[in-house]
Protein backbone atom coordinates (compact mmCIF):
# COMPACT_ATOMS: atom_id res chain seq x y z
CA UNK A 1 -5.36 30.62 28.28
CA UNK A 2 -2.10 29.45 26.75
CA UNK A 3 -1.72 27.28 29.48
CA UNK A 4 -0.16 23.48 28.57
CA UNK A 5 -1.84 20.66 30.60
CA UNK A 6 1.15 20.45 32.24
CA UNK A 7 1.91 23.62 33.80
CA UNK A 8 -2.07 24.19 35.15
CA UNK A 9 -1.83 20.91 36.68
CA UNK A 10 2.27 21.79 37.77
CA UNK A 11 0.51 25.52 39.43
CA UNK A 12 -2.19 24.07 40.97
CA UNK A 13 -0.09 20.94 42.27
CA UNK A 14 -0.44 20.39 46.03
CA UNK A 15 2.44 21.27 48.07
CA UNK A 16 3.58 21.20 51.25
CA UNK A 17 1.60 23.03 54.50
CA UNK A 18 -1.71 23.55 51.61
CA UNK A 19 -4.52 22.48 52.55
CA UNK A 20 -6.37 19.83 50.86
CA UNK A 21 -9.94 19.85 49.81
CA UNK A 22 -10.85 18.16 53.27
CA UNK A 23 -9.21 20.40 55.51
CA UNK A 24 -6.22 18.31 56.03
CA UNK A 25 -3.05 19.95 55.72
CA UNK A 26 -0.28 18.19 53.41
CA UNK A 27 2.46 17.30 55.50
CA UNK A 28 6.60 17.86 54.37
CA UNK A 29 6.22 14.52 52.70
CA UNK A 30 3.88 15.99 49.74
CA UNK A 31 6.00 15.42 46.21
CA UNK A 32 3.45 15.75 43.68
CA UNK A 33 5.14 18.67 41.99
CA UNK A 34 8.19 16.45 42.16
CA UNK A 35 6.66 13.95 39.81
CA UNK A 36 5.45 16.57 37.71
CA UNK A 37 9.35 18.03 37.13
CA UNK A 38 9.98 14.26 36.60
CA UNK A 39 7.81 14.13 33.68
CA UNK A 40 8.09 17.76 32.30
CA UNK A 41 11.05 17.23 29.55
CA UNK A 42 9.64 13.77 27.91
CA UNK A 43 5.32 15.17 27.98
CA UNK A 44 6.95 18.58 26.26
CA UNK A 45 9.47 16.67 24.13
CA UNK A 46 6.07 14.89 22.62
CA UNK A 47 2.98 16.84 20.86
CA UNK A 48 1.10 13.61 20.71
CA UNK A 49 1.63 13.02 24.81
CA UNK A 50 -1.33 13.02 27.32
CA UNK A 51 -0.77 13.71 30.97
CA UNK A 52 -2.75 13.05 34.31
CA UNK A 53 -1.21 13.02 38.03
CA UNK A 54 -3.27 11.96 40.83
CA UNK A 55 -3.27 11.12 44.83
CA UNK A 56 -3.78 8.59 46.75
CA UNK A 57 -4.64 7.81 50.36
CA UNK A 58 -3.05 4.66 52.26
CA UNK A 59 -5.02 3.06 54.96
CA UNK A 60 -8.96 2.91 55.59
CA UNK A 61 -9.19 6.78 57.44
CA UNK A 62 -11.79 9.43 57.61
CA UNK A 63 -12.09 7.98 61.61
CA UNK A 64 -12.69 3.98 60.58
CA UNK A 65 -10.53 1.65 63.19
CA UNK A 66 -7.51 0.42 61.65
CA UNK A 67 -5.07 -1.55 63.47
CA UNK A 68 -1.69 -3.75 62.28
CA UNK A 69 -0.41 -5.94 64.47
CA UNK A 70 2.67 -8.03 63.98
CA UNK A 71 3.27 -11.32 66.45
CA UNK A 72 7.02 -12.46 66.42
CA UNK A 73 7.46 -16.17 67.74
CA UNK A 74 11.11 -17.57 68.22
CA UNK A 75 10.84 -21.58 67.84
CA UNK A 76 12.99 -23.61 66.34
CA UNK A 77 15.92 -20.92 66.00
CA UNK A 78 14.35 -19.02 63.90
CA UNK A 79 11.86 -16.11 63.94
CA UNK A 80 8.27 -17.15 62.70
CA UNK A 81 6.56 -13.71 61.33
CA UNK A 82 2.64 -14.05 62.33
CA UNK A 83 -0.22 -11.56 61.21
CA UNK A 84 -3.26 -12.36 59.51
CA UNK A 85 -2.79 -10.06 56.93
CA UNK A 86 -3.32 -11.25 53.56
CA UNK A 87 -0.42 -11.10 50.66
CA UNK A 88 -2.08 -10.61 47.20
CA UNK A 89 1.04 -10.09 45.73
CA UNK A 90 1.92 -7.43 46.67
CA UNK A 91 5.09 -8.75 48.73
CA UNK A 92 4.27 -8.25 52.30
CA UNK A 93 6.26 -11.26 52.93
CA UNK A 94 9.35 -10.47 51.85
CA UNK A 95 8.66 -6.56 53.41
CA UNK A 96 8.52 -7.94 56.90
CA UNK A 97 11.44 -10.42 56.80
CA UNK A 98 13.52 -7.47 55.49
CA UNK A 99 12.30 -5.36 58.23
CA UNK A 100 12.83 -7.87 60.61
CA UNK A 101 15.81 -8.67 59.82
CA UNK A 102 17.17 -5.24 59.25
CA UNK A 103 16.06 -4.49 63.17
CA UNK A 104 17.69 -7.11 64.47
CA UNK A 105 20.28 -8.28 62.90
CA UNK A 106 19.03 -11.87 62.46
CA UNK A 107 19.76 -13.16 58.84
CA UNK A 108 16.92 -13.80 56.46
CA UNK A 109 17.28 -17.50 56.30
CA UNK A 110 16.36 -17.46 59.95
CA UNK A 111 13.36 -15.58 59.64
CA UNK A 112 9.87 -17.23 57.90
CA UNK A 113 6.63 -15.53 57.26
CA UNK A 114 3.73 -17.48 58.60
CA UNK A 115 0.23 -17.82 56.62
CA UNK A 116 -2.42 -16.29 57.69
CA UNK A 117 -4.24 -18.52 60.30
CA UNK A 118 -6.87 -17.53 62.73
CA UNK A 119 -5.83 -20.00 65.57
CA UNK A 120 -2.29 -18.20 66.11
CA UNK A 121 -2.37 -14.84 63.89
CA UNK A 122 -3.27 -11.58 65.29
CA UNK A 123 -5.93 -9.63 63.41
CA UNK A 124 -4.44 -6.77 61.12
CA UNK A 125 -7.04 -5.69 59.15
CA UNK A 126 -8.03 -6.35 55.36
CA UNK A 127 -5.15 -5.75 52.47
CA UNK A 128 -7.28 -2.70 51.24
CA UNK A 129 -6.58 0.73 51.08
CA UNK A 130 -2.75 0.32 50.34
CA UNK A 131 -2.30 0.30 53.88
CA UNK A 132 -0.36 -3.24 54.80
CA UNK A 133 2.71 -2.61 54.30
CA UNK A 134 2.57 0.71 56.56
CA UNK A 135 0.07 -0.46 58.89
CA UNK A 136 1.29 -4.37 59.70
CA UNK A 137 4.84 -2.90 58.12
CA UNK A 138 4.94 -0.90 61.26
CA UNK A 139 3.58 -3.37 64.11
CA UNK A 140 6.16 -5.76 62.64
CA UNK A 141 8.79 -3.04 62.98
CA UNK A 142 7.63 -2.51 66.70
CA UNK A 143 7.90 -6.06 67.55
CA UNK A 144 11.47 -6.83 66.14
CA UNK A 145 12.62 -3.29 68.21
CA UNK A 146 11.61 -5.61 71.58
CA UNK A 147 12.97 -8.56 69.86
CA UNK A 148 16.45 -7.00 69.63
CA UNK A 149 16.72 -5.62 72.65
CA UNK A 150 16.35 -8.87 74.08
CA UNK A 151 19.19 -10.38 71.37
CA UNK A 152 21.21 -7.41 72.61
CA UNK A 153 22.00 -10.08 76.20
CA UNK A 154 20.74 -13.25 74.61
CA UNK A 155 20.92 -15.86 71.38
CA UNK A 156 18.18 -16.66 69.36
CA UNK A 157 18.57 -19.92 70.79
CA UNK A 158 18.11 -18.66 74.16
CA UNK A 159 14.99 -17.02 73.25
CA UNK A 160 13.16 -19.91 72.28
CA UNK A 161 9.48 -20.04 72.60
CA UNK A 162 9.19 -16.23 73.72
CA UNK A 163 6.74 -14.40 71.76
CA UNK A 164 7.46 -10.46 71.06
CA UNK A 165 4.07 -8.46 69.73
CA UNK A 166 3.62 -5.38 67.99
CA UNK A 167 0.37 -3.03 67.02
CA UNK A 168 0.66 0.10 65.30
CA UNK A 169 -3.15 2.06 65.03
CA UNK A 170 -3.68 5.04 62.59
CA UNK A 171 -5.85 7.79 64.54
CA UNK A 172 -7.93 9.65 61.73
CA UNK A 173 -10.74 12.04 61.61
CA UNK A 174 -14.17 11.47 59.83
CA UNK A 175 -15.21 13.18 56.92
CA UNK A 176 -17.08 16.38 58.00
CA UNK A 177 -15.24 16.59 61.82
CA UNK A 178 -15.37 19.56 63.25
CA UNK A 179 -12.20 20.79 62.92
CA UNK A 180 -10.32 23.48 60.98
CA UNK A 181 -7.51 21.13 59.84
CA UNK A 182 -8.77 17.22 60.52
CA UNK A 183 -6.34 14.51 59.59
CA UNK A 184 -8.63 11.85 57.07
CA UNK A 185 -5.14 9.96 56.28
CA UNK A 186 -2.14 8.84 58.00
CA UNK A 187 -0.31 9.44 54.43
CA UNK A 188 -0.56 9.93 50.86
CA UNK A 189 0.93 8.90 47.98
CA UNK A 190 1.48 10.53 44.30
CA UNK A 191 2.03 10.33 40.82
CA UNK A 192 1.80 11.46 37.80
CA UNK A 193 1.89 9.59 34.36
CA UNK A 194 2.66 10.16 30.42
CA UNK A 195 1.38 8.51 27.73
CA UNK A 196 3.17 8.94 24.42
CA UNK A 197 1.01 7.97 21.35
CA UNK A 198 2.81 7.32 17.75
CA UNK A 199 1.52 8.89 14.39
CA UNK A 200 -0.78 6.23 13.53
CA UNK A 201 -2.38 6.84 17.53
CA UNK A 202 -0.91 3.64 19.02
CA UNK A 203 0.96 3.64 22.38
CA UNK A 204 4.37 4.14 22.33
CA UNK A 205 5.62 4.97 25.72
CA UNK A 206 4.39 5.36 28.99
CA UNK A 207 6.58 6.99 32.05
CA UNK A 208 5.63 7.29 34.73
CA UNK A 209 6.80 8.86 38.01
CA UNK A 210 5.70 8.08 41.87
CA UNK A 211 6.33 9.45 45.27
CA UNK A 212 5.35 6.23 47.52
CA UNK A 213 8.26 7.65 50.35
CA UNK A 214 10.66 5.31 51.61
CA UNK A 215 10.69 2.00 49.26
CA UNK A 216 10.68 -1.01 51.28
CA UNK A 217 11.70 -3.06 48.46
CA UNK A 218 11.72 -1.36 45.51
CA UNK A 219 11.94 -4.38 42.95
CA UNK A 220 8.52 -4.67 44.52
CA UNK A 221 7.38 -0.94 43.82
CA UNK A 222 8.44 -1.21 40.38
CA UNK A 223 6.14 -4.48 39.92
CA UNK A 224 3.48 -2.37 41.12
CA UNK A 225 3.95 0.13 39.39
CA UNK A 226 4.20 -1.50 36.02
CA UNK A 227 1.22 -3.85 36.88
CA UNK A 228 -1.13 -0.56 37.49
CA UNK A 229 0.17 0.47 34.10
CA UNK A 230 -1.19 -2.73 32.19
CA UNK A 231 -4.33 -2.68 34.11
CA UNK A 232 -4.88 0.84 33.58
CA UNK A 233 -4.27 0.18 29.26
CA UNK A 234 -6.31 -2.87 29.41
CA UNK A 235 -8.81 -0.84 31.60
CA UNK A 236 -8.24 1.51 28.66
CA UNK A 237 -8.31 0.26 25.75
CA UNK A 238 -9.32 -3.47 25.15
CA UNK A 239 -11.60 -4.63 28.27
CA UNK A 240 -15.46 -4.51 27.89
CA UNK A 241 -17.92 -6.11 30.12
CA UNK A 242 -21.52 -6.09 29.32
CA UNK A 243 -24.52 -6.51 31.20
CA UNK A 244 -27.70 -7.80 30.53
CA UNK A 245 -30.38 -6.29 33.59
CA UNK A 246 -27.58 -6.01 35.42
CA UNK A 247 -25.95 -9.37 34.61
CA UNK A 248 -22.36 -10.37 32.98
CA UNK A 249 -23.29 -11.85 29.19
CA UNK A 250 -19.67 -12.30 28.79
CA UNK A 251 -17.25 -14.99 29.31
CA UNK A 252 -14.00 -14.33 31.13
CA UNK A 253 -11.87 -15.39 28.44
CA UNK A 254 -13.42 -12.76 26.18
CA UNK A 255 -13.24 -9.66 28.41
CA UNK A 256 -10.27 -8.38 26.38
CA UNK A 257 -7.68 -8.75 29.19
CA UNK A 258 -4.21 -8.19 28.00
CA UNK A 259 -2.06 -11.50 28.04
CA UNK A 260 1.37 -11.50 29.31
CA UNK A 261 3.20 -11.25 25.03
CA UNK A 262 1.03 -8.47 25.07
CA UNK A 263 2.95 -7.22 28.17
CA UNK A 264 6.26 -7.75 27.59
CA UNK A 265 6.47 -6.33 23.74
């Protein structure tokens, strides 16, 4: 059709008030064609260039429960973070003291993240789904609103002891609801990603461009983003894991997983 790769994906790109396959209607937020333009000059600049742009939901949706919740506690002047949320990594830690702290003022020093603990952290949900960062992210942000406006008349000092807790649930609708227009998501992210290949077919260059809307921390985002990068080339191009009936005859040593020289070259 005399159509490049990118311009069928750049026309059929999702954009704002479209509906997507589910019925859901993309809301103002929707940049995929965004990345795309991001992209366009280096994928055209290079014949031997492949191209693929994707979505991707955050939070469980499609009408599953899914709570955050966020339990301040002041003791010991400072401002213990609480949630049983798990960090893999991914820097939830850091996201919440920032938020915290931006809220209310309080520095960073003054403001620890708990571990996750049963006994005295509230439940918010598995770290699946991209979702704790907005999910907890937000019950975290509700609680430090009520902690300031209590530092607004009062130290930190003063405050000792009190407790200040904050939930945030995402309302979704199941797959196949009957409505015109359901809402499976509370958000979406998007991206879309070129891989530059030299003459001899080895990887030269990868770019790669993502709307993930506000950045937290966006040292953090770029970790991400370059860790999905060597997972996806690994995933690519060196991993293998055979089965035997349905059972691992390799050793994990020798799955091919790329080692951090091979990472930083």
């Amino acid at each position: 059709m005399g159509i490049s790769p990118w311009e069928i994906r750049y026309r059929n790109a999702l954009e704002p008030g479209v509906a997507m396959p589910t019925g859901q209607i993309a809301d103002a937020g929707t940049a995929i064609k965004e990345t795309l333009l991001a992209v366009k000059d280096i994928y055209e600049a290079n014949p031997l260039a492949g191209i693929a742009c994707c979505l991707k939901n955050t939070g469980l949706g499609v009408g599953v429960p899914d709570t955050g919740r966020t339990l301040l506690k002041v003791e010991g002047g400072k401002v213990h973070v609480l949630t049983s949320a798990a960090c893999l990594g991914q820097g939830l830690a850091t996201v919440m003291i920032q938020m915290v702290s931006e809220i209310t003022g309080v520095s960073g020093e003054l403001i620890k993240a708990g571990a996750p603990d049963t006994a005295v952290t509230p439940d918010a949900g598995t770290s699946t789904a991209s979702r704790q960062t907005l999910f907890t992210g937000e019950a975290t942000r509700r609680a430090a609103l009520a902690l300031a406006g209590e530092l607004k008349d009062r130290s930190l000092e003063e405050l000792e002891g009190r407790e200040f807790y904050g939930e945030y649930t995402g309302i979704t609708d199941p797959l196949n609801a009957p409505k015109e227009n359901p809402l499976n998501h509370v958000a979406y992210s998007y991206a879309t990603q070129v891989v530059v290949l030299d003459e001899k077919g080895k990887v030269k260059k990868i770019v790669a461009a993502h709307d993930i809307g506000r950045a937290i921390n966006p040292t953090a985002i770029e970790g991400q983003v370059e860790g999905g990068i060597a997972m996806g080339l690994g995933y690519a191009l060196k991993e293998d894991f055979p089965l035997r009936d349905g059972v691992p005859v390799v050793r994990y040593a020798t799955l091919g997983l790329f080692r951090l020289r091979i990472c930083l070259r």
